[in-house]
N, C-alpha and C. Protein backbone atom coordinates (compact mmCIF):
# COMPACT_ATOMS: atom_id res chain seq x y z
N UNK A 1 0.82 -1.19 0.00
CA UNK A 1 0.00 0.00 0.00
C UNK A 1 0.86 1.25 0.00
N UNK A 2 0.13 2.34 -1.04
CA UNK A 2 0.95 3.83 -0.76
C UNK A 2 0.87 4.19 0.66
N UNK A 3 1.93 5.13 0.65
CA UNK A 3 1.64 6.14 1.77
C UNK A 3 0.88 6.76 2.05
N UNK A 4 -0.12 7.19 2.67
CA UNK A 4 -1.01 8.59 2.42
C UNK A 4 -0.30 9.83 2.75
N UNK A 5 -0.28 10.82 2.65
CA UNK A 5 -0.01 12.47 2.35
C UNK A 5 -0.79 12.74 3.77
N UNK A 6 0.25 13.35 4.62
CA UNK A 6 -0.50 13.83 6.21
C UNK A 6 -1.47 15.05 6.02
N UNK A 7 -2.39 15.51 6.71
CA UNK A 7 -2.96 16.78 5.62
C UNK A 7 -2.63 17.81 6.44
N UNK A 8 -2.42 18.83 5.51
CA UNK A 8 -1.50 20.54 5.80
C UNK A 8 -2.17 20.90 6.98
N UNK A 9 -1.65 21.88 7.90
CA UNK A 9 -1.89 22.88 9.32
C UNK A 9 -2.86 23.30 8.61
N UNK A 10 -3.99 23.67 9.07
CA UNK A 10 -4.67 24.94 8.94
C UNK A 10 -4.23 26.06 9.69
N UNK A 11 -4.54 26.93 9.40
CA UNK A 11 -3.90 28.35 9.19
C UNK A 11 -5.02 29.48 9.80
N UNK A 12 -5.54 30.21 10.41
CA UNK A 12 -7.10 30.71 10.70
C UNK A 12 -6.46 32.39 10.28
N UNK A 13 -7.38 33.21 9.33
CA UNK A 13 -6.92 34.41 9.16
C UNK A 13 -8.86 35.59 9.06
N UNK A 14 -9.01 36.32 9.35
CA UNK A 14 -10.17 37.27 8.94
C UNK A 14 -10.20 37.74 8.25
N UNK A 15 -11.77 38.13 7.54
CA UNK A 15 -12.19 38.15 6.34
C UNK A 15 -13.03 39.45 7.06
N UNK A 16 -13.20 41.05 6.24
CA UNK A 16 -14.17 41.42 6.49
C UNK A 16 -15.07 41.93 5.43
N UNK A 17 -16.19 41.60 5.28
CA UNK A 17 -16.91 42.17 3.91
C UNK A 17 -18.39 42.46 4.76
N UNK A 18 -19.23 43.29 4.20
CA UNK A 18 -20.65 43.81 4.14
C UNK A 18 -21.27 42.99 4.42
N UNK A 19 -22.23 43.44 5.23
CA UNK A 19 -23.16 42.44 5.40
C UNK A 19 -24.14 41.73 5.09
N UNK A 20 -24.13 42.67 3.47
CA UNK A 20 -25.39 41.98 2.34
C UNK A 20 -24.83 40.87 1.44
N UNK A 21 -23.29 41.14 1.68
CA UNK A 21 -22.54 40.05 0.74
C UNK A 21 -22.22 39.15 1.48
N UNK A 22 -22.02 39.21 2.95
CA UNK A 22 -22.08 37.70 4.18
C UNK A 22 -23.52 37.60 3.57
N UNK A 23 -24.51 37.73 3.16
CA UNK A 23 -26.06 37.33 3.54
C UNK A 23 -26.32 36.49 2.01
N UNK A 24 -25.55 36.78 1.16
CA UNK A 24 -25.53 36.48 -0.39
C UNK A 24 -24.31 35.18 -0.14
N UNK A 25 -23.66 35.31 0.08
CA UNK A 25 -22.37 34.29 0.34
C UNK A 25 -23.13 32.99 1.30
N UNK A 26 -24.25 33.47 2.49
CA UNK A 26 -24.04 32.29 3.13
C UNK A 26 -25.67 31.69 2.22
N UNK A 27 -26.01 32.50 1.63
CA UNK A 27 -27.54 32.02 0.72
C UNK A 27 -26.68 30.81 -0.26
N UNK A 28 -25.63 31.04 -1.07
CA UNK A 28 -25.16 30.23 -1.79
C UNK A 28 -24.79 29.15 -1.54
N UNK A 29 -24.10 29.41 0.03
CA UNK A 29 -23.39 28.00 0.68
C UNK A 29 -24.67 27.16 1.12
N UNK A 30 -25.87 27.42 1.49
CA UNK A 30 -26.63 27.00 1.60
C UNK A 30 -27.19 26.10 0.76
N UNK A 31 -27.30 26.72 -0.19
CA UNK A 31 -27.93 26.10 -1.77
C UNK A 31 -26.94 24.62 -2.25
N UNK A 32 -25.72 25.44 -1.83
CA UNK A 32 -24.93 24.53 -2.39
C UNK A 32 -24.79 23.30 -1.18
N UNK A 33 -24.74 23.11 0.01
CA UNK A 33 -24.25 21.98 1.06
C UNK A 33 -23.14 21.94 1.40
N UNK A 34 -22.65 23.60 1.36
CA UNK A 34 -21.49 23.86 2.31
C UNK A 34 -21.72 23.37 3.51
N UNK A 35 -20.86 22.69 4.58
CA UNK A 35 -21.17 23.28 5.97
C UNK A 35 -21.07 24.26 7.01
N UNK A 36 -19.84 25.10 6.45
CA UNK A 36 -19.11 26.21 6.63
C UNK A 36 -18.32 27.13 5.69
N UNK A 37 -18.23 28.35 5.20
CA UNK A 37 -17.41 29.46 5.38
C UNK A 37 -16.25 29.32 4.94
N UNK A 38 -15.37 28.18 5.79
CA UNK A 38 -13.84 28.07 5.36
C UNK A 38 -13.99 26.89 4.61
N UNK A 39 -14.62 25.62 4.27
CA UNK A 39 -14.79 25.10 3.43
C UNK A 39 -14.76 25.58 1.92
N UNK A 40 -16.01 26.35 1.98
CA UNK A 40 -16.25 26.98 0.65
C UNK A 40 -14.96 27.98 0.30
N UNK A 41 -14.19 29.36 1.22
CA UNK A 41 -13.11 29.83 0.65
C UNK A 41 -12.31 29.01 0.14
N UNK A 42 -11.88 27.62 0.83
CA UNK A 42 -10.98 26.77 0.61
C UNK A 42 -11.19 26.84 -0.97
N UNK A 43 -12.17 26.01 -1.12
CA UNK A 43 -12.35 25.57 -2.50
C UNK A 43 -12.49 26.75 -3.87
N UNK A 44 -13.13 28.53 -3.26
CA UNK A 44 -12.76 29.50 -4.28
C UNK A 44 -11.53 29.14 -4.61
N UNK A 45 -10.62 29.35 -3.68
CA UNK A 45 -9.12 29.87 -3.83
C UNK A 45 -8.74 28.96 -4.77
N UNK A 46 -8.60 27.32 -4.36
CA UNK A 46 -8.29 25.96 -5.22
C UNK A 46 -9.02 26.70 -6.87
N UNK A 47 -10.27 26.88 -7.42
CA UNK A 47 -10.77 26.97 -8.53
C UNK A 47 -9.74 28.32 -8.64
N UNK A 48 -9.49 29.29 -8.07
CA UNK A 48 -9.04 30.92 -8.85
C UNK A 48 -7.50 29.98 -9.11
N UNK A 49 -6.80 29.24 -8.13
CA UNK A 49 -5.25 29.66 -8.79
C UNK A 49 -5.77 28.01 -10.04
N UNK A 50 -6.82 27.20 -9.99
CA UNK A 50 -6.78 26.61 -11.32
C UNK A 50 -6.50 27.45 -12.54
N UNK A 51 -7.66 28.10 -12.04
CA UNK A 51 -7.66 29.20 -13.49
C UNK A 51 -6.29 29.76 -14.36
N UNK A 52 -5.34 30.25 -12.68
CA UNK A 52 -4.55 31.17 -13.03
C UNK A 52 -3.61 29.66 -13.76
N UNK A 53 -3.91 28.55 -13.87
CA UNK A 53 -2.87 27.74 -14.20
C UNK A 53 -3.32 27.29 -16.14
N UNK A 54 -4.44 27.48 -16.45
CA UNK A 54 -5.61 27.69 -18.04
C UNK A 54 -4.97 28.95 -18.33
N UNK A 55 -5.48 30.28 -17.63
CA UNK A 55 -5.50 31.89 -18.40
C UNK A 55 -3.84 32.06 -18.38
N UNK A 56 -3.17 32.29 -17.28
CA UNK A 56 -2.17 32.54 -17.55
C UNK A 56 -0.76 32.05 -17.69
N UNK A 57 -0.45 31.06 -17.26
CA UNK A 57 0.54 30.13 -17.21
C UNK A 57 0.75 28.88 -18.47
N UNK A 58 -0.62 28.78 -18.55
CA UNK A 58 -1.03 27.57 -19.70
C UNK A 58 -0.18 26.63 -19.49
N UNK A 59 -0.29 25.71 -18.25
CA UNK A 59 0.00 24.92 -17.52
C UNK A 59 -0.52 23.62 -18.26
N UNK A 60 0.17 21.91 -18.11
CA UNK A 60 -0.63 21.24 -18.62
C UNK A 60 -2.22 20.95 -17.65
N UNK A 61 -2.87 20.92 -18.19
CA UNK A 61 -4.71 20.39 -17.53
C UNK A 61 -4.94 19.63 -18.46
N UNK A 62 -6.26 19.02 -17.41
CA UNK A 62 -7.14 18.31 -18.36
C UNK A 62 -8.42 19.42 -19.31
N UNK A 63 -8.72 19.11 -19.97
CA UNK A 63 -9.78 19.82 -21.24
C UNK A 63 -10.67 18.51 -21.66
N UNK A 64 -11.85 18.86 -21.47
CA UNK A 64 -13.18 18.66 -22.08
C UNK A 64 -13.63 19.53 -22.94
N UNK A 65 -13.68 18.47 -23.97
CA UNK A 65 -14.37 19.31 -25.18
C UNK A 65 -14.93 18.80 -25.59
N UNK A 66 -16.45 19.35 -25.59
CA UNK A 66 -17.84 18.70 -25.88
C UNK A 66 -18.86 19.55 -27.16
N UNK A 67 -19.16 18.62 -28.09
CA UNK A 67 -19.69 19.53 -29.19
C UNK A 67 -21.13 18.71 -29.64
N UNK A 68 -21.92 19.02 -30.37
CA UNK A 68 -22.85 18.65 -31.18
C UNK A 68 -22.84 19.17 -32.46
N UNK A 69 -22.81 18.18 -33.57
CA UNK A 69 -22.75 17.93 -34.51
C UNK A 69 -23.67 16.76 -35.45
N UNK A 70 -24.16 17.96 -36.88
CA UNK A 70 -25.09 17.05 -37.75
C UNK A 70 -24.01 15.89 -38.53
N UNK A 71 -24.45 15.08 -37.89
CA UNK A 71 -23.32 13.58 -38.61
C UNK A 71 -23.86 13.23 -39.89
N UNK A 72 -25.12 14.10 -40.50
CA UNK A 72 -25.28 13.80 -41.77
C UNK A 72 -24.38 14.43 -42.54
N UNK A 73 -23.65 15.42 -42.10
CA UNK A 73 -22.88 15.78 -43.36
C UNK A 73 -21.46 15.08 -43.08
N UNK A 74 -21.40 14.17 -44.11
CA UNK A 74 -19.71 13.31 -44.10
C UNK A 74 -19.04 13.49 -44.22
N UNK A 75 -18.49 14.77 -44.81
CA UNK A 75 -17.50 15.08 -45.00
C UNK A 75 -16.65 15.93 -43.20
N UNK A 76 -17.80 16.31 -42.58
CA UNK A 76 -18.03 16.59 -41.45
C UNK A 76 -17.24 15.57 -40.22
N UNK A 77 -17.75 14.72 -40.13
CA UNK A 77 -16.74 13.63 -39.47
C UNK A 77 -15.55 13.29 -39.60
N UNK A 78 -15.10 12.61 -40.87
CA UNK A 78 -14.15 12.90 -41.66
C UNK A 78 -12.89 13.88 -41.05
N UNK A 79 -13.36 15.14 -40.85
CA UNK A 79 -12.44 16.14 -40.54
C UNK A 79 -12.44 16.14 -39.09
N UNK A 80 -13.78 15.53 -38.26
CA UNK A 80 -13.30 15.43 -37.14
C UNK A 80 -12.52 14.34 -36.02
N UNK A 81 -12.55 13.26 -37.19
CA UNK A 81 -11.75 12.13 -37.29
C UNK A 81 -9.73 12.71 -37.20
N UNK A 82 -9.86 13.32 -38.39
CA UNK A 82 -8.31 14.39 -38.48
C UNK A 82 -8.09 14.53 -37.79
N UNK A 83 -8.76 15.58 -37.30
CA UNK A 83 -8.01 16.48 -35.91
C UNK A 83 -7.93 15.84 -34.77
N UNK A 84 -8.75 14.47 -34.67
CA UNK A 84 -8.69 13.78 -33.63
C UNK A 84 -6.93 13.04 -33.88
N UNK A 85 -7.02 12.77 -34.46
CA UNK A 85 -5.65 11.96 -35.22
C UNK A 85 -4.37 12.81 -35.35
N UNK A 86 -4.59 13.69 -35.68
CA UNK A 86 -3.45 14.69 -35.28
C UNK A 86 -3.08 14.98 -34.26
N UNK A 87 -3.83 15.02 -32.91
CA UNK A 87 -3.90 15.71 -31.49
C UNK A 87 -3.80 14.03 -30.97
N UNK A 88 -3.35 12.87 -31.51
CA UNK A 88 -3.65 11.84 -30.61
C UNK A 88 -2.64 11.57 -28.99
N UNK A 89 -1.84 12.40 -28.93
CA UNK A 89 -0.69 12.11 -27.82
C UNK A 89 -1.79 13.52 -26.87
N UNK A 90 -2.48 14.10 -27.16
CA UNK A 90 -3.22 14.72 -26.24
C UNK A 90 -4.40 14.45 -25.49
N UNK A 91 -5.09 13.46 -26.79
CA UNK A 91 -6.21 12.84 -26.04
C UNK A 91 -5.95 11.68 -25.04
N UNK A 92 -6.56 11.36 -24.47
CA UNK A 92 -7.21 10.16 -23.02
C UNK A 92 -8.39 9.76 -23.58
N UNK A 93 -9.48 10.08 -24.31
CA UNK A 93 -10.58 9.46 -24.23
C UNK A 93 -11.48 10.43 -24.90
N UNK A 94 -12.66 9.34 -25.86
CA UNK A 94 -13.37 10.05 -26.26
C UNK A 94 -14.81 9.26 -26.61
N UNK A 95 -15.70 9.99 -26.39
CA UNK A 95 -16.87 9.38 -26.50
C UNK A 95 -17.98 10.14 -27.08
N UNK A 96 -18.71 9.00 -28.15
CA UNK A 96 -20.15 9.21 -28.91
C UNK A 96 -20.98 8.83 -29.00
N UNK A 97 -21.63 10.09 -28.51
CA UNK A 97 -23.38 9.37 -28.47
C UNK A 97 -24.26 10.21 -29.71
N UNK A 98 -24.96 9.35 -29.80
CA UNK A 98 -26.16 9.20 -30.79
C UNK A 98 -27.37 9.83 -30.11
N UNK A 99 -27.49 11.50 -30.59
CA UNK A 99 -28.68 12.15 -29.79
C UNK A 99 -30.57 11.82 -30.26
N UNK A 100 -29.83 12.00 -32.00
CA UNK A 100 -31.32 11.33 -32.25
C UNK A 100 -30.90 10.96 -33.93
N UNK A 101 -32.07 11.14 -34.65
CA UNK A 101 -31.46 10.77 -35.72
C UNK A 101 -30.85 11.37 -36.73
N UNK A 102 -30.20 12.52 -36.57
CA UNK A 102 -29.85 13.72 -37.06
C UNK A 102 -28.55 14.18 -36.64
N UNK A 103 -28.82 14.09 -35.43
CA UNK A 103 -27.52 15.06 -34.23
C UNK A 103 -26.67 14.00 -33.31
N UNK A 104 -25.16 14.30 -33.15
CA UNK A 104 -24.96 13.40 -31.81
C UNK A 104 -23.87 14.37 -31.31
N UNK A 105 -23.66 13.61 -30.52
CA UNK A 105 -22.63 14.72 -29.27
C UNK A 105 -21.33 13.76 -29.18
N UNK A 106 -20.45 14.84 -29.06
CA UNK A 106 -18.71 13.97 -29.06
C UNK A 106 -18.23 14.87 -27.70
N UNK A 107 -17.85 13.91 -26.94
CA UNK A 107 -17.06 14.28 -25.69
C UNK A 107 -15.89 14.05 -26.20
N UNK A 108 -14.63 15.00 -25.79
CA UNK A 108 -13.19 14.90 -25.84
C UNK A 108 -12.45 15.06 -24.75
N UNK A 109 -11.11 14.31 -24.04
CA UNK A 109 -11.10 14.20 -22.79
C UNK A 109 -9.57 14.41 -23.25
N UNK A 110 -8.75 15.40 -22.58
CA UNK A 110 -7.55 15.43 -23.17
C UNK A 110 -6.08 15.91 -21.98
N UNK A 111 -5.25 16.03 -22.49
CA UNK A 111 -4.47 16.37 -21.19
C UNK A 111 -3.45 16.77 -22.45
N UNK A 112 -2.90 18.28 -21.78
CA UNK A 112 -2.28 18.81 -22.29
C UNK A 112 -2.14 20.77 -22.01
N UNK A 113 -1.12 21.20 -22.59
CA UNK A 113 -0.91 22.90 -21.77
C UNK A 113 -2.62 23.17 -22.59
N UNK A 114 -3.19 24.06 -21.63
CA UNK A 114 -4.46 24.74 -22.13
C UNK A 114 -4.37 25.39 -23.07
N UNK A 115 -3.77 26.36 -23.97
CA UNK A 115 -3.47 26.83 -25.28
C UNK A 115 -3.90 25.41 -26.12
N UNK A 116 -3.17 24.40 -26.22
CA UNK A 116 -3.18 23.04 -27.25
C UNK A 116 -4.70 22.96 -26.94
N UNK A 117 -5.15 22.69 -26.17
CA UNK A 117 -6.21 22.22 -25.91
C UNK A 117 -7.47 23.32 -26.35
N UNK A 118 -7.17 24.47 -26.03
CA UNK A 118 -8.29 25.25 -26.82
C UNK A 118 -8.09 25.13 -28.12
N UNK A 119 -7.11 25.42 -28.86
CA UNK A 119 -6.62 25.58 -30.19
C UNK A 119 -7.53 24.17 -31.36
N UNK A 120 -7.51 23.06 -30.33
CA UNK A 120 -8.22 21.87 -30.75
C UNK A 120 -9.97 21.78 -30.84
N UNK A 121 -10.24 22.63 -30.23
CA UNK A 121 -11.07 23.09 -29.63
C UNK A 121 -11.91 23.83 -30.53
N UNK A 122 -10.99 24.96 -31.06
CA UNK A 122 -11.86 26.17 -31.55
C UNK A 122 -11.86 25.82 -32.71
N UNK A 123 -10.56 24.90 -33.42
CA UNK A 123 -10.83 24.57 -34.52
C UNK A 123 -12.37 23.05 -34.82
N UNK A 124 -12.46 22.99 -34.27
CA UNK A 124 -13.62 21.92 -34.58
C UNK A 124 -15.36 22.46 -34.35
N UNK A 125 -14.89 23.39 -33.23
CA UNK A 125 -15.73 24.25 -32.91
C UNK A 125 -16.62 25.35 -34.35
N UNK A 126 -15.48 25.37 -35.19
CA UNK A 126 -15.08 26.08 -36.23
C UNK A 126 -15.97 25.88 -37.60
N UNK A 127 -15.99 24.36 -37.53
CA UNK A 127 -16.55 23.56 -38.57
C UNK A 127 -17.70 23.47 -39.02
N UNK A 128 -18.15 23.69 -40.18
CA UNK A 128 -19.49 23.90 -40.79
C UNK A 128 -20.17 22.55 -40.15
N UNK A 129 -21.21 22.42 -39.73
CA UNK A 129 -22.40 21.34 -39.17
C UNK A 129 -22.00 21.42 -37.74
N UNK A 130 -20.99 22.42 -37.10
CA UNK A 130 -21.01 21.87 -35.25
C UNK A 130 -22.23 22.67 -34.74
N UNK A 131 -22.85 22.13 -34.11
CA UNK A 131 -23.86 23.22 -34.02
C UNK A 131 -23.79 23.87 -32.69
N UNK A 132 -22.74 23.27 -31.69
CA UNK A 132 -22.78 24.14 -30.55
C UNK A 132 -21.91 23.18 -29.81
N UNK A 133 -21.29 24.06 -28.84
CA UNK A 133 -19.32 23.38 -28.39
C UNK A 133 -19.17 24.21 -27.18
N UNK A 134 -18.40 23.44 -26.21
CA UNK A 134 -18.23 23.77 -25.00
C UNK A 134 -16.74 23.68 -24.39
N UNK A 135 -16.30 24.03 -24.22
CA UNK A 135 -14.47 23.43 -23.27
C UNK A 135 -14.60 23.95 -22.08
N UNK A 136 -14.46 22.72 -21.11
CA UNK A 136 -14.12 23.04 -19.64
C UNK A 136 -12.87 22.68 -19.27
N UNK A 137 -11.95 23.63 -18.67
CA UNK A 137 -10.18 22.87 -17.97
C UNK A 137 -10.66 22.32 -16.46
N UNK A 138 -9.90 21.30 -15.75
CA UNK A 138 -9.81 21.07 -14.69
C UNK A 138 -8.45 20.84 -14.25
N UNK A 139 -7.96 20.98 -12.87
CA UNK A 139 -6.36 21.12 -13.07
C UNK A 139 -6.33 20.86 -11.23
N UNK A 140 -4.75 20.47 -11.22
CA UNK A 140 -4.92 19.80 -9.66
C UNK A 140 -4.19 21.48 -9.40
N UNK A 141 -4.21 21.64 -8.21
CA UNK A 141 -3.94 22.94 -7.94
C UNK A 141 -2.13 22.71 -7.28
């Protein structure tokens, strides 16, 4: 068996903001099944320096890229076959479903600096018959 990783000191510091935005902040944590305050900062902070590791660093992450596309036009696939084939040391995984008889949806699961990964992205995104495309990064902090 691995080791497990001991988990870090917590640290306790104050926060002061308005009291309509404590009243908006704890409405959300609510909604959401926070149990506390420092939970939820925890986890802003983790999502902001993700980000800063996508916007500015272009760090490697993972990228989801999810599109819908008319698979009646063939020549259409075809090209998204390519770019799949070109980008293959980036992808991990990919999956298609059959929405109806017209339309289906392609998940793309990839790992690589976020630039590559949009760039793959916008170009398919790009393509006559996509009819609508999404990219989400996720990234260990």
């Amino acid at each position: 068996m691995g080791r497990r990783k001991a988990p870090e000191e917590l640290y306790r510091f104050g926060v002061s903001m308005e009291q309509s935005l404590i009243d908006k902040f704890d409405n959300y944590l609510s909604k959401r099944g926070y149990y506390n305050r420092s939970e939820a900062i925890r986890d802003l902070v983790r999502d902001l320096l993700a980000k800063e590791k996508v916007e500015i660093k272009n760090s490697v992450v993972y990228g989801i890229v999810s599109f819908i596309y008319g698979h009646h036009l063939r020549e259409l696939e075809e090209k998204i076959k390519s770019l799949q084939h070109e980008n293959y040391k980036s992808i991990i995984s990919t999956t298609h479903i059959h929405i109806d008889h017209m339309n289906c949806l392609e998940v793309i699961i990839m790992k690589d600096k976020a630039k590559k990964i949009k760039l793959l992205a916008d170009e398919i995104f790009a393509l006559k018959g996509v009819i609508s495309g999404q990219i989400s990064f996720v990234s260990q902090v």
